[in-house]
N, C-alpha and C. Protein backbone atom coordinates (compact mmCIF):
# COMPACT_ATOMS: atom_id res chain seq x y z
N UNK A 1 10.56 -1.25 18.62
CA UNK A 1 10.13 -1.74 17.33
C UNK A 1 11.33 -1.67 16.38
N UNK A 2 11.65 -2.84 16.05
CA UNK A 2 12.47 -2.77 15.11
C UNK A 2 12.64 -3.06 13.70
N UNK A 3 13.65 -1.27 13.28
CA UNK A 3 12.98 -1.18 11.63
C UNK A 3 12.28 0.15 11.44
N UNK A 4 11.30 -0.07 12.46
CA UNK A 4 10.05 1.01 12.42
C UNK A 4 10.25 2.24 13.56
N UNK A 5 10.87 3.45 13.31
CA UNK A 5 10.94 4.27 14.17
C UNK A 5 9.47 4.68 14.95
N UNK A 6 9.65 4.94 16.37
CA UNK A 6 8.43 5.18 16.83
C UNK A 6 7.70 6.75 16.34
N UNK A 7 6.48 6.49 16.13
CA UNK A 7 5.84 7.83 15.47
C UNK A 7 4.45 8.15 16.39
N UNK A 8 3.70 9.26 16.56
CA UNK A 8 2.88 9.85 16.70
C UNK A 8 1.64 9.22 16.10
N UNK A 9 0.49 8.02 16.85
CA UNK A 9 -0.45 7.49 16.09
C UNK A 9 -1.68 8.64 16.24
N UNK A 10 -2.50 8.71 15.51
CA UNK A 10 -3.56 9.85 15.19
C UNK A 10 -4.56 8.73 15.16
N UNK A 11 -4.35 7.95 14.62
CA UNK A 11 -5.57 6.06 14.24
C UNK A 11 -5.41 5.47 13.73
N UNK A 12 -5.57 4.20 15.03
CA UNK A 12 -5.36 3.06 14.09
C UNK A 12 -6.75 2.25 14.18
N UNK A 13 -6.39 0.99 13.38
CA UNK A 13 -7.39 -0.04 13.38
C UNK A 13 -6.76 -1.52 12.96
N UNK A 14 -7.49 -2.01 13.29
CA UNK A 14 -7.14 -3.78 13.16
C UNK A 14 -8.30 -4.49 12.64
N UNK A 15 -8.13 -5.63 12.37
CA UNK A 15 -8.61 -6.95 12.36
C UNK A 15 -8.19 -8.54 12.37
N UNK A 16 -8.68 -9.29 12.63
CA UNK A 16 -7.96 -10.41 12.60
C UNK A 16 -8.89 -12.17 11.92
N UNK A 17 -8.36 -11.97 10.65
CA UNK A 17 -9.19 -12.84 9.78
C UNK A 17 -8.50 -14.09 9.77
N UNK A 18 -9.63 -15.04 9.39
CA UNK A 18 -8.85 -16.79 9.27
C UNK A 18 -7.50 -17.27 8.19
N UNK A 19 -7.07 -17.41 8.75
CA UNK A 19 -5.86 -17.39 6.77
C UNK A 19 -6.17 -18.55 6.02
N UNK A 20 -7.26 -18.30 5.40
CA UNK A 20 -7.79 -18.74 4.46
C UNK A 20 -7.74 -17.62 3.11
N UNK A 21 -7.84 -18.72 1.90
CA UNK A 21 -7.38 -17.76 0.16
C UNK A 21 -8.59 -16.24 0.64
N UNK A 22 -9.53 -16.04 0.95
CA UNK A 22 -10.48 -15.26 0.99
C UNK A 22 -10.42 -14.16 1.67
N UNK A 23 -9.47 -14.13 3.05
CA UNK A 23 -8.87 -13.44 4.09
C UNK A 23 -8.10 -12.46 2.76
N UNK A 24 -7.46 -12.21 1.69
CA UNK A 24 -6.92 -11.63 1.00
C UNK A 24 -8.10 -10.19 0.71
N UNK A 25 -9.23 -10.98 0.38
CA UNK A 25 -10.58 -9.96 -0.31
C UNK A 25 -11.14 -9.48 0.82
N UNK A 26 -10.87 -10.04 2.09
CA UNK A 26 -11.23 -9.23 3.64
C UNK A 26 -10.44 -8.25 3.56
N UNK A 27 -9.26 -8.69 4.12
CA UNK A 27 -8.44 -7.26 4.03
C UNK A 27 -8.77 -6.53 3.13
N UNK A 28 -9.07 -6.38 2.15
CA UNK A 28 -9.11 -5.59 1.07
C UNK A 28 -10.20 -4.33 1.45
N UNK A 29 -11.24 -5.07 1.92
CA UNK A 29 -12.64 -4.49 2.06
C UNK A 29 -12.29 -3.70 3.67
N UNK A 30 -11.28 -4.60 4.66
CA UNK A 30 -11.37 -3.76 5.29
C UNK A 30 -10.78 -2.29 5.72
N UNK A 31 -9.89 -2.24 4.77
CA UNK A 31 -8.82 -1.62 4.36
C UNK A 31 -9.42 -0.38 3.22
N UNK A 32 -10.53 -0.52 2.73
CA UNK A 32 -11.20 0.54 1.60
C UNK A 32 -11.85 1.28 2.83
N UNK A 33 -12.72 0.38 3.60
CA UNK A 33 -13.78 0.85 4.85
C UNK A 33 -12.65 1.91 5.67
N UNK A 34 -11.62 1.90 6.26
CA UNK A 34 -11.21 2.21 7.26
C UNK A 34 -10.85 3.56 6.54
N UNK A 35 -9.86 3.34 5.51
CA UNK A 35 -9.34 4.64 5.22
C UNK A 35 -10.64 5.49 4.51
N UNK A 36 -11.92 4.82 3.86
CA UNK A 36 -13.16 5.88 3.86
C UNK A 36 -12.89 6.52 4.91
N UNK A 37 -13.25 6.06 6.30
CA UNK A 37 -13.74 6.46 7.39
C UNK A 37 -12.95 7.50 7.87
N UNK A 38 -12.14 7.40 7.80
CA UNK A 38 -10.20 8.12 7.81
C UNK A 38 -9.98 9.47 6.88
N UNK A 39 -10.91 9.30 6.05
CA UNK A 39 -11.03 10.39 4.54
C UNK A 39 -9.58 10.78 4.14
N UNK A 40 -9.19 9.40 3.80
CA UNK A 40 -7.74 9.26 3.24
C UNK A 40 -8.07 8.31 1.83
N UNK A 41 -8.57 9.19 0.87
CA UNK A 41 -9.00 8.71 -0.48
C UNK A 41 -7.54 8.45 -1.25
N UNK A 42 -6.70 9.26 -0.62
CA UNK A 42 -5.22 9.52 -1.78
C UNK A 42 -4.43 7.67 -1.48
N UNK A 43 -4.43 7.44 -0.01
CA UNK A 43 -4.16 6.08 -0.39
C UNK A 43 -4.60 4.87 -0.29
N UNK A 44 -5.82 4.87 -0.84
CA UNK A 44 -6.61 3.24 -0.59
C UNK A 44 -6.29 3.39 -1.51
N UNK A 45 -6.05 3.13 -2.88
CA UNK A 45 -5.43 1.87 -3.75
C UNK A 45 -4.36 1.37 -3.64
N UNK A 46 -3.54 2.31 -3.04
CA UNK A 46 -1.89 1.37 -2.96
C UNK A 46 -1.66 0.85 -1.64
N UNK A 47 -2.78 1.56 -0.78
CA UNK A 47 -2.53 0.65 1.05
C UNK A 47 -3.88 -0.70 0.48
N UNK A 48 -4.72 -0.90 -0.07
CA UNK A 48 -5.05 -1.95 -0.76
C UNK A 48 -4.42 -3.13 -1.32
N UNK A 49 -3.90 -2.58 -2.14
CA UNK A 49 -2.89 -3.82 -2.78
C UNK A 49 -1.99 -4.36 -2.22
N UNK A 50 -1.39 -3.32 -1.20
CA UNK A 50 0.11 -4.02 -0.31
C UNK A 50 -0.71 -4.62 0.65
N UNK A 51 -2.04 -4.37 1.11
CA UNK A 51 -2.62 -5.46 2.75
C UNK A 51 -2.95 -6.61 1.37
N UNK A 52 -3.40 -6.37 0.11
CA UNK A 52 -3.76 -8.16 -0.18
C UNK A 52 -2.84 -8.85 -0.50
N UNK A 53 -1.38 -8.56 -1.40
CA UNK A 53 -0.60 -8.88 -1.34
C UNK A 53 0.44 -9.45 0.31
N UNK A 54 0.00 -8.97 1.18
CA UNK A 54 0.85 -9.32 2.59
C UNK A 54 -0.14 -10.42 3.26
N UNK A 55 -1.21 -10.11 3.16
CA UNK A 55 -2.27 -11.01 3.68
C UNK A 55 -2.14 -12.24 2.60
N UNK A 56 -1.96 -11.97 1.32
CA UNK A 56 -1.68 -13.45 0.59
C UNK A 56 -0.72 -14.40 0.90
N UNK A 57 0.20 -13.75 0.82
CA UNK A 57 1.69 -14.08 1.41
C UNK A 57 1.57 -14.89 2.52
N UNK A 58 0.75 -14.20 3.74
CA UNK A 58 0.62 -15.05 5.11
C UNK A 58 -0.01 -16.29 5.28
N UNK A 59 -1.51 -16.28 3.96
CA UNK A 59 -2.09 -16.95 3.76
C UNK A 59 -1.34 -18.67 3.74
N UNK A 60 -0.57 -18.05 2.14
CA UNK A 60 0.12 -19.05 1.74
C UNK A 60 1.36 -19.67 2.37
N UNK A 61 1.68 -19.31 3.18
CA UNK A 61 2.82 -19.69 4.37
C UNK A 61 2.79 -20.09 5.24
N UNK A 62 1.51 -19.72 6.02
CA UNK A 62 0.32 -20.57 6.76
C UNK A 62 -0.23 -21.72 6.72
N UNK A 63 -0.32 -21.54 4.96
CA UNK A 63 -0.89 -23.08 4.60
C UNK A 63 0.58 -24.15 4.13
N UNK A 64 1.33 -23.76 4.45
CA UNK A 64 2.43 -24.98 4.13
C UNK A 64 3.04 -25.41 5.26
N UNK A 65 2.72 -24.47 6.38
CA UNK A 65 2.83 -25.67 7.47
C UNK A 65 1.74 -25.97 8.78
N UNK A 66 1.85 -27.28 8.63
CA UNK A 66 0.48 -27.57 9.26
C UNK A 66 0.17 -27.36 10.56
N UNK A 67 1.24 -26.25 11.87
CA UNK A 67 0.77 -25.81 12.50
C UNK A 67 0.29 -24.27 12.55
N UNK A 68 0.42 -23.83 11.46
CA UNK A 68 -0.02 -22.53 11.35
C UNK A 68 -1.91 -22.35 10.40
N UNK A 69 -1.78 -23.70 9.92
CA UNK A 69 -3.20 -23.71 9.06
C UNK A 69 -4.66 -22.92 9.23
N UNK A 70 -4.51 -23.50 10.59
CA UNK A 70 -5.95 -22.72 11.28
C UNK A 70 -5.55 -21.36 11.65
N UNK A 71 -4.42 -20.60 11.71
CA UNK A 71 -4.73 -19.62 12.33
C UNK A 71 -5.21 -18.84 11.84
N UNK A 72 -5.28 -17.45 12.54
CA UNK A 72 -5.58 -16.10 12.10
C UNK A 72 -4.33 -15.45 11.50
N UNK A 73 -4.71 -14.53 10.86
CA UNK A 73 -4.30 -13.16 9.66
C UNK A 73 -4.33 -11.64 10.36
N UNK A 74 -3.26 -11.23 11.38
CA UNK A 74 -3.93 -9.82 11.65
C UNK A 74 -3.93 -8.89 10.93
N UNK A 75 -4.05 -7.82 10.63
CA UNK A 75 -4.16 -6.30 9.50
C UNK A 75 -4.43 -5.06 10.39
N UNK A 76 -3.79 -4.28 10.48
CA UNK A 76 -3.53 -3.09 11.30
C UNK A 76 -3.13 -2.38 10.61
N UNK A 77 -3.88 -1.19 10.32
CA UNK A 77 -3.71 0.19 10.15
C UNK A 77 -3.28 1.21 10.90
N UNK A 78 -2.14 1.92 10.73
CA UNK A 78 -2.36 3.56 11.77
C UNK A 78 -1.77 4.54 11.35
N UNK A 79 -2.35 5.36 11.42
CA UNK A 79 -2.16 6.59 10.92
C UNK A 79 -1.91 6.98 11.82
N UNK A 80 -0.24 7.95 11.00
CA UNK A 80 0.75 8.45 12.03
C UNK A 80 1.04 10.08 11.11
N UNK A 81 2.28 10.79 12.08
CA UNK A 81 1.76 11.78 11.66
C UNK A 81 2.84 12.03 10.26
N UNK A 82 3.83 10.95 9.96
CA UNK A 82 4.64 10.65 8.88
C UNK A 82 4.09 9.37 7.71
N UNK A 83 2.38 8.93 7.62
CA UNK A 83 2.05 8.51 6.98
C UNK A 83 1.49 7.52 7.67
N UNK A 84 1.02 6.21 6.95
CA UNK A 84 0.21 5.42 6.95
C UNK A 84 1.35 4.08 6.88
N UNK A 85 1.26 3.49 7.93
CA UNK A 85 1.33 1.88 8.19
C UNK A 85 0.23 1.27 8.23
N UNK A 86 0.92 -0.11 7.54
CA UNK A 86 0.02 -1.63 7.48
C UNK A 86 1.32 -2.64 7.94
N UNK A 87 0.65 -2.98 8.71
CA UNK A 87 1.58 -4.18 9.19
C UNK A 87 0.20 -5.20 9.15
N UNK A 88 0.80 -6.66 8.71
CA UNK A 88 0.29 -8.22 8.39
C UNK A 88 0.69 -8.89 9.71
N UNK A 89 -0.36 -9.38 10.31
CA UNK A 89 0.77 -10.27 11.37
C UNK A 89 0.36 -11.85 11.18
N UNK A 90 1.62 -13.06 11.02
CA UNK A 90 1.08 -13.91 11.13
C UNK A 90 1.62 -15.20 11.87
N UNK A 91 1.60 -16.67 12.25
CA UNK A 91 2.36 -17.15 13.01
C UNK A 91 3.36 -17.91 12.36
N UNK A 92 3.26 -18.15 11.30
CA UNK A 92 4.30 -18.37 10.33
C UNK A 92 5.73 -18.31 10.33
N UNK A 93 6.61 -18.90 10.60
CA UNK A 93 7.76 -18.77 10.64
C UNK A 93 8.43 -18.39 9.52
N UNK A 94 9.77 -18.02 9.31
CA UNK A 94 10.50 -17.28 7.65
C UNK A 94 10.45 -16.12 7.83
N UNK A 95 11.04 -15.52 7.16
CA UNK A 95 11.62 -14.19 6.70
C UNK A 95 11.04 -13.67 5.22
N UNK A 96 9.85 -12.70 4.80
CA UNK A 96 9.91 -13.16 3.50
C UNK A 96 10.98 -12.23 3.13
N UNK A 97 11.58 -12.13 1.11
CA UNK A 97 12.22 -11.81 1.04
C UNK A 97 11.81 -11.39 -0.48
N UNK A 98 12.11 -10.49 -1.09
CA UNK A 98 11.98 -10.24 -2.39
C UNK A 98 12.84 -11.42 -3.26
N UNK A 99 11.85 -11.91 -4.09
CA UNK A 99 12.21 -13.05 -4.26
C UNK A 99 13.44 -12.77 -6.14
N UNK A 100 14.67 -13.49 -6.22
CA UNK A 100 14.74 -13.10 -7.83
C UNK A 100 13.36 -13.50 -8.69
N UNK A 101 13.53 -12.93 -10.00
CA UNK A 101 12.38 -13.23 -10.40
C UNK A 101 13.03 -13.43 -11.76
N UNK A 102 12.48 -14.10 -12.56
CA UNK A 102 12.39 -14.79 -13.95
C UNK A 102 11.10 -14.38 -15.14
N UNK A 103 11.40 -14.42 -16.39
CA UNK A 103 9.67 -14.39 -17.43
C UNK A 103 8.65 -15.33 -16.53
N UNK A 104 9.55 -16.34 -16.51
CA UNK A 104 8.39 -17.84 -16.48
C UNK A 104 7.76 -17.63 -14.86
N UNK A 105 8.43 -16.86 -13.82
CA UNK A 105 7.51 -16.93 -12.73
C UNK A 105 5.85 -16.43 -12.90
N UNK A 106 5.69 -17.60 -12.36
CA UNK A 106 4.21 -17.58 -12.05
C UNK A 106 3.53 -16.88 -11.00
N UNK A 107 4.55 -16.66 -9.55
CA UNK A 107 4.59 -15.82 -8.30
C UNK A 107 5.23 -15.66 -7.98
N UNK A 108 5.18 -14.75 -6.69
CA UNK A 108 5.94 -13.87 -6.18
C UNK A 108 6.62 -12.32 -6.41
N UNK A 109 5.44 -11.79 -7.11
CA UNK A 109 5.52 -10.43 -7.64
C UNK A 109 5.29 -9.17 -6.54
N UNK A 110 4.50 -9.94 -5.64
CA UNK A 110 3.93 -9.40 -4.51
C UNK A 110 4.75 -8.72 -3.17
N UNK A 111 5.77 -9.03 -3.34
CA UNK A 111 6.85 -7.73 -2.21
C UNK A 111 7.30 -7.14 -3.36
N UNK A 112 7.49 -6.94 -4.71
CA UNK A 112 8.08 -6.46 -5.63
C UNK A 112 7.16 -5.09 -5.74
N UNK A 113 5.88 -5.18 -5.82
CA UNK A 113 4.66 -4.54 -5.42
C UNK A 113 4.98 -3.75 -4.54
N UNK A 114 4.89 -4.17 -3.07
CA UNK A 114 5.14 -3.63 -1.91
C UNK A 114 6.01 -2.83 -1.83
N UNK A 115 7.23 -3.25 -2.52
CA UNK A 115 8.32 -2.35 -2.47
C UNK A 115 8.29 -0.84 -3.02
N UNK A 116 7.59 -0.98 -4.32
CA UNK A 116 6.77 -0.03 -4.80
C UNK A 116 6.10 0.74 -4.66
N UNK A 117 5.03 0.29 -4.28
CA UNK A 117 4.29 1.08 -3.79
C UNK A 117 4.54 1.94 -2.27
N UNK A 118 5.09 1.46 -1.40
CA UNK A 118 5.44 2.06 -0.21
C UNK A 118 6.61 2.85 -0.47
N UNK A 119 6.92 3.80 0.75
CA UNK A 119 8.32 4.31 1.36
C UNK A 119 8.69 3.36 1.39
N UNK A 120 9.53 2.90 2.84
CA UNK A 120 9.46 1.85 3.27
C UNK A 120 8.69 0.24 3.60
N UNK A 121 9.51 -0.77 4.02
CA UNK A 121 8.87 -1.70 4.63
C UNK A 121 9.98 -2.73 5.09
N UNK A 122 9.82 -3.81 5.64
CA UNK A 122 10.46 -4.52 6.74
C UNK A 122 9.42 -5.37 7.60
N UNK A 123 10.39 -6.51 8.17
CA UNK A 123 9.58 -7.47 8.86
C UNK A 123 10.11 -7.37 10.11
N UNK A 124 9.56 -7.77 10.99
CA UNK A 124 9.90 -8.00 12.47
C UNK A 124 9.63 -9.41 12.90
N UNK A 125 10.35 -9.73 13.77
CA UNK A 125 10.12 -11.56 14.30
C UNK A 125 10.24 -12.06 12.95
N UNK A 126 9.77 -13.42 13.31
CA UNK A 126 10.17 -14.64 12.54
C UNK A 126 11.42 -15.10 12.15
N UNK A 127 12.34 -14.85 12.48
CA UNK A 127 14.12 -15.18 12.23
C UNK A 127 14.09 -16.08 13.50
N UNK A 128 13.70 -17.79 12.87
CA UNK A 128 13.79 -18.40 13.57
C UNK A 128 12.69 -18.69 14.74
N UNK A 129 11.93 -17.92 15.36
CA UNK A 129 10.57 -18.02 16.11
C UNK A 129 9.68 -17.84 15.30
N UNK A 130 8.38 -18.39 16.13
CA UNK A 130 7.21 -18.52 15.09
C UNK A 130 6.34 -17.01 15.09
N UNK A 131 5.89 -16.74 14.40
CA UNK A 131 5.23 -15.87 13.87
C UNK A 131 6.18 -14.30 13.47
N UNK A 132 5.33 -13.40 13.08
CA UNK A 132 6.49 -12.47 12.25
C UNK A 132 5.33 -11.18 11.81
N UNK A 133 5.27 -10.11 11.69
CA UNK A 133 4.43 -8.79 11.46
C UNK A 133 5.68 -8.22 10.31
N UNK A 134 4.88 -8.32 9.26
CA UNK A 134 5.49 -8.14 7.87
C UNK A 134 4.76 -6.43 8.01
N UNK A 135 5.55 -5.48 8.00
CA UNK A 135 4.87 -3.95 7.30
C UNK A 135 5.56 -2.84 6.39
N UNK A 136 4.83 -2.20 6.05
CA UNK A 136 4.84 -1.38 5.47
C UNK A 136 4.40 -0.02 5.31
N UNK A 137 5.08 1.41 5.15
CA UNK A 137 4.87 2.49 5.37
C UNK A 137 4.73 3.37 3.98
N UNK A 138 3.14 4.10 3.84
CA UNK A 138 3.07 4.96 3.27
C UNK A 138 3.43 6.38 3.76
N UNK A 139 3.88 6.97 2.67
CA UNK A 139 4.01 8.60 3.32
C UNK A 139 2.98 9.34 3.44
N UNK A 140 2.98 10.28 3.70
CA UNK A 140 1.45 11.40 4.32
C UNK A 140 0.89 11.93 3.08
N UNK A 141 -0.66 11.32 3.14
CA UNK A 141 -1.35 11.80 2.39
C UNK A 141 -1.01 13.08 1.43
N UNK A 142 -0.86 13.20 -0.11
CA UNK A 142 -0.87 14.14 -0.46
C UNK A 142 -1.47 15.76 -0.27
N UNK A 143 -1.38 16.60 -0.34
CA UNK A 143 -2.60 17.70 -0.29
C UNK A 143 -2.83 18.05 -1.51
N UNK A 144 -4.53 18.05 -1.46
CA UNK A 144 -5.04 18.61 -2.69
C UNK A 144 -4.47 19.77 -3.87
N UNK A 145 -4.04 19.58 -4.90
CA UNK A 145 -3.48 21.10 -5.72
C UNK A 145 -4.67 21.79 -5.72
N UNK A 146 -4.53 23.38 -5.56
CA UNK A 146 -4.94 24.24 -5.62
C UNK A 146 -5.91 24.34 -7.10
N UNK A 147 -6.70 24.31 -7.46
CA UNK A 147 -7.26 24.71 -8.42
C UNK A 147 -7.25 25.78 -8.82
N UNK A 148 -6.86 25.83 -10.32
CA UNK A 148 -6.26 27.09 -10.75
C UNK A 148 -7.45 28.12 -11.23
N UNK A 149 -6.74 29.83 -10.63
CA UNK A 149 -7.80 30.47 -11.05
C UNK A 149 -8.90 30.42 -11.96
N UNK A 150 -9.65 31.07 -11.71
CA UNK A 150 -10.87 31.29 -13.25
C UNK A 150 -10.03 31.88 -14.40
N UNK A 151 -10.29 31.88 -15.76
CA UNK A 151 -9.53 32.68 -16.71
C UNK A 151 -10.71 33.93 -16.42
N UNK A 152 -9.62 35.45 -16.70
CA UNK A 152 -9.95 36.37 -16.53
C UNK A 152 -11.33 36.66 -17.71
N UNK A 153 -12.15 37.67 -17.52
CA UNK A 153 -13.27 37.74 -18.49
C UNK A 153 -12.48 38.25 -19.72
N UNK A 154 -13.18 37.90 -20.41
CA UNK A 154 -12.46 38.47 -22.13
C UNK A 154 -13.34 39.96 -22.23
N UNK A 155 -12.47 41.05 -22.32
CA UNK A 155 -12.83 42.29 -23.28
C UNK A 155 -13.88 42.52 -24.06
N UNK A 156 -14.93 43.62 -23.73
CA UNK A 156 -16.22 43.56 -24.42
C UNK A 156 -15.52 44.23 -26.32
N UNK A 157 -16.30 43.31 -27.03
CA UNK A 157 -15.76 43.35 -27.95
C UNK A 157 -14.71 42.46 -28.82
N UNK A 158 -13.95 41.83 -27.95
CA UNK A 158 -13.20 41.03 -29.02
C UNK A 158 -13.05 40.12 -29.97
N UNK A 159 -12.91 40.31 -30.74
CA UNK A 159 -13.38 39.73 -32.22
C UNK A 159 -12.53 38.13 -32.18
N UNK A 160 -12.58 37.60 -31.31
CA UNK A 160 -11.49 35.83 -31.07
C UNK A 160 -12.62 35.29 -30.70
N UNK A 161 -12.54 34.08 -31.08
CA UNK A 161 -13.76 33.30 -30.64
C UNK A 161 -13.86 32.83 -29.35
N UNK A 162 -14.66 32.64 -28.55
CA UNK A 162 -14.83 32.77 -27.10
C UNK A 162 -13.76 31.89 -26.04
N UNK A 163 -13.36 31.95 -25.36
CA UNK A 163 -12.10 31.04 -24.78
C UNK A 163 -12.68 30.00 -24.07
N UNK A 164 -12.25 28.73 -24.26
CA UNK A 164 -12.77 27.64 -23.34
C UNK A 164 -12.08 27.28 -21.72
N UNK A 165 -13.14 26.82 -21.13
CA UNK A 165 -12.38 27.05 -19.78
C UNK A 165 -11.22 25.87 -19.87
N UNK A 166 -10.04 26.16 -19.20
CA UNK A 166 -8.94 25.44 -18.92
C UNK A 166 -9.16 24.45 -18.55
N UNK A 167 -8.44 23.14 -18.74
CA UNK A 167 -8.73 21.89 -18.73
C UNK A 167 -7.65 21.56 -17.57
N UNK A 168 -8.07 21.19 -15.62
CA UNK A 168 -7.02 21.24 -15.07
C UNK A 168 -7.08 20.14 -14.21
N UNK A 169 -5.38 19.70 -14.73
CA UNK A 169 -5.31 17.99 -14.67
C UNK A 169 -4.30 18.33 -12.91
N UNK A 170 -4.70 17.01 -12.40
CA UNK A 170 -4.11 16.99 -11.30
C UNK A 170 -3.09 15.59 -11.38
N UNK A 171 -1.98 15.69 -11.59
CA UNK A 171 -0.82 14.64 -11.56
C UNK A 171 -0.28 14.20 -9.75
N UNK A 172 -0.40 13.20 -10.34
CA UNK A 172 0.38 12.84 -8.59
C UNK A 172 1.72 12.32 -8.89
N UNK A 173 2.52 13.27 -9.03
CA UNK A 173 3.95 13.00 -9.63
C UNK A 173 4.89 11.97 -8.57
N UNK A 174 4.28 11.86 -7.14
CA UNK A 174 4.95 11.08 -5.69
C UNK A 174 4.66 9.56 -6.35
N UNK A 175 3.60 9.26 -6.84
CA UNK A 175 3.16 7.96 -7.50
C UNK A 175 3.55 7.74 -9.02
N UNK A 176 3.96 8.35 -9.59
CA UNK A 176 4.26 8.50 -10.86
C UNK A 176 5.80 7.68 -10.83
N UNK A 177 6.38 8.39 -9.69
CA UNK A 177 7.62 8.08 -9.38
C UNK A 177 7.61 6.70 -8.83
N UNK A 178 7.34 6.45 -8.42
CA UNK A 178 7.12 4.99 -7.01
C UNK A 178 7.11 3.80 -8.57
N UNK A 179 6.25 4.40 -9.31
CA UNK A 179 5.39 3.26 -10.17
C UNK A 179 6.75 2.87 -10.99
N UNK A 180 7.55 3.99 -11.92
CA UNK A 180 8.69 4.14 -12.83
C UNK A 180 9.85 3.26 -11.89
N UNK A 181 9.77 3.70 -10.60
CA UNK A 181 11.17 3.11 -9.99
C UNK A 181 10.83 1.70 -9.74
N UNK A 182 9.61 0.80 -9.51
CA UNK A 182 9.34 0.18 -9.55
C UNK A 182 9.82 -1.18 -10.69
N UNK A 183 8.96 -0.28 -11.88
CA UNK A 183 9.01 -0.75 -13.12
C UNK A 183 10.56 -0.80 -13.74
N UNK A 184 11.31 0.26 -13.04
CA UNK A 184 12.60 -0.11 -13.56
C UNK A 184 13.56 -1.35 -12.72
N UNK A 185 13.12 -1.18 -11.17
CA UNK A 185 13.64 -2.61 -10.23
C UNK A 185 13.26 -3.89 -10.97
N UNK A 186 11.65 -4.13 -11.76
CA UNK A 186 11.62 -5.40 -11.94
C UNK A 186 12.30 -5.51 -13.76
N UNK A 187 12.65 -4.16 -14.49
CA UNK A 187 13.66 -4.57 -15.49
C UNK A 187 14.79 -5.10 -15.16
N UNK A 188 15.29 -4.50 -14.29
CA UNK A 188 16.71 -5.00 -13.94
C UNK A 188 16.62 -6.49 -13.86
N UNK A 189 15.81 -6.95 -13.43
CA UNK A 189 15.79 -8.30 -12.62
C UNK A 189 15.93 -9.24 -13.86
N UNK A 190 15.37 -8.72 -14.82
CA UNK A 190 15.34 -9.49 -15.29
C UNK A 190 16.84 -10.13 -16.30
């Protein structure tokens, strides 16, 4: 596999939808379902957005040439023991590529996304042969922060008005980051 070092799969899953505009809101759904099932809550929104964004992509690349129209859209999940891949597979020929980008674009925000949101990502095939498995790698589920002790009981007697319990926020500073470096790749661009 090239690009993609070989890793330790724990589970995967697939599907393989029509590439049609709608195949975008499949993946989507199937991609919420799997990682439920998976009880990997930390990344269905951002392994979400990169399968509809990749599945769009295929969609629309599919549909510009007229032997790829009818086909299928694959979507594969697996959980490995260095995170979560999605690889898109489609028969589509091209390379995609992070595209420059401008105010006035209308599209192509969507590997800009990807880039973002993932560790990594990379395509395989399509340089020149037809079809191509566009993916992308999340890192390993966060672990829950510890919830912080109880506050200790207050002193019989003390004349302070009663203490409220601590208000305890959980930051996901790994995404905080992804989002900023993101947001600063598509300043540059501009």
């Amino acid at each position: 596999m090239t690009g993609f070092p070989a890793r330790t799969v724990c589970y995967a899953a697939g599907v393989c939808l029509p590439a049609i505009p709608e195949a975008a809101s499949m993946a989507r759904e199937f991609t919420r379902h799997t990682l439920t099932a998976w009880d990997l809550p930390a990344h269905r929104d951002d392994a979400e957005l990169i399968v509809s964004e990749l599945v769009a992509n295929a969609v629309t690349h599919a549909a510009r040439q007229a032997a790829c129209a009818d086909r299928e859209v694959g979507v594969r999940l697996a959980l490995r023991d260095a995170g979560l891949l999605v690889e898109v597979r489609d028969a589509a020929d091209g390379r995609p590529g992070v595209p420059d980008q401008s105010e006035e674009a209308e599209s192509g925000r969507g590997l800009f996304l990807v880039e973002a949101l993932s560790r990594s990502w990379g395509v395989r095939g399509g340089a020149g042969s037809p079809g191509k498995v566009v993916w992308a790698e999340l890192p390993p589920a966060p672990r829950p922060l510890p919830l912080l002790p109880p506050l200790p009981p207050r002193p019989a007697g003390a004349g302070a008005p009663a203490l409220i319990s601590a208000v305890r926020h959980r930051v996901d500073t790994a995404v905080l980051t992804r989002v900023l470096t993101g947001l600063v790749r598509l300043a540059a661009t501009d």
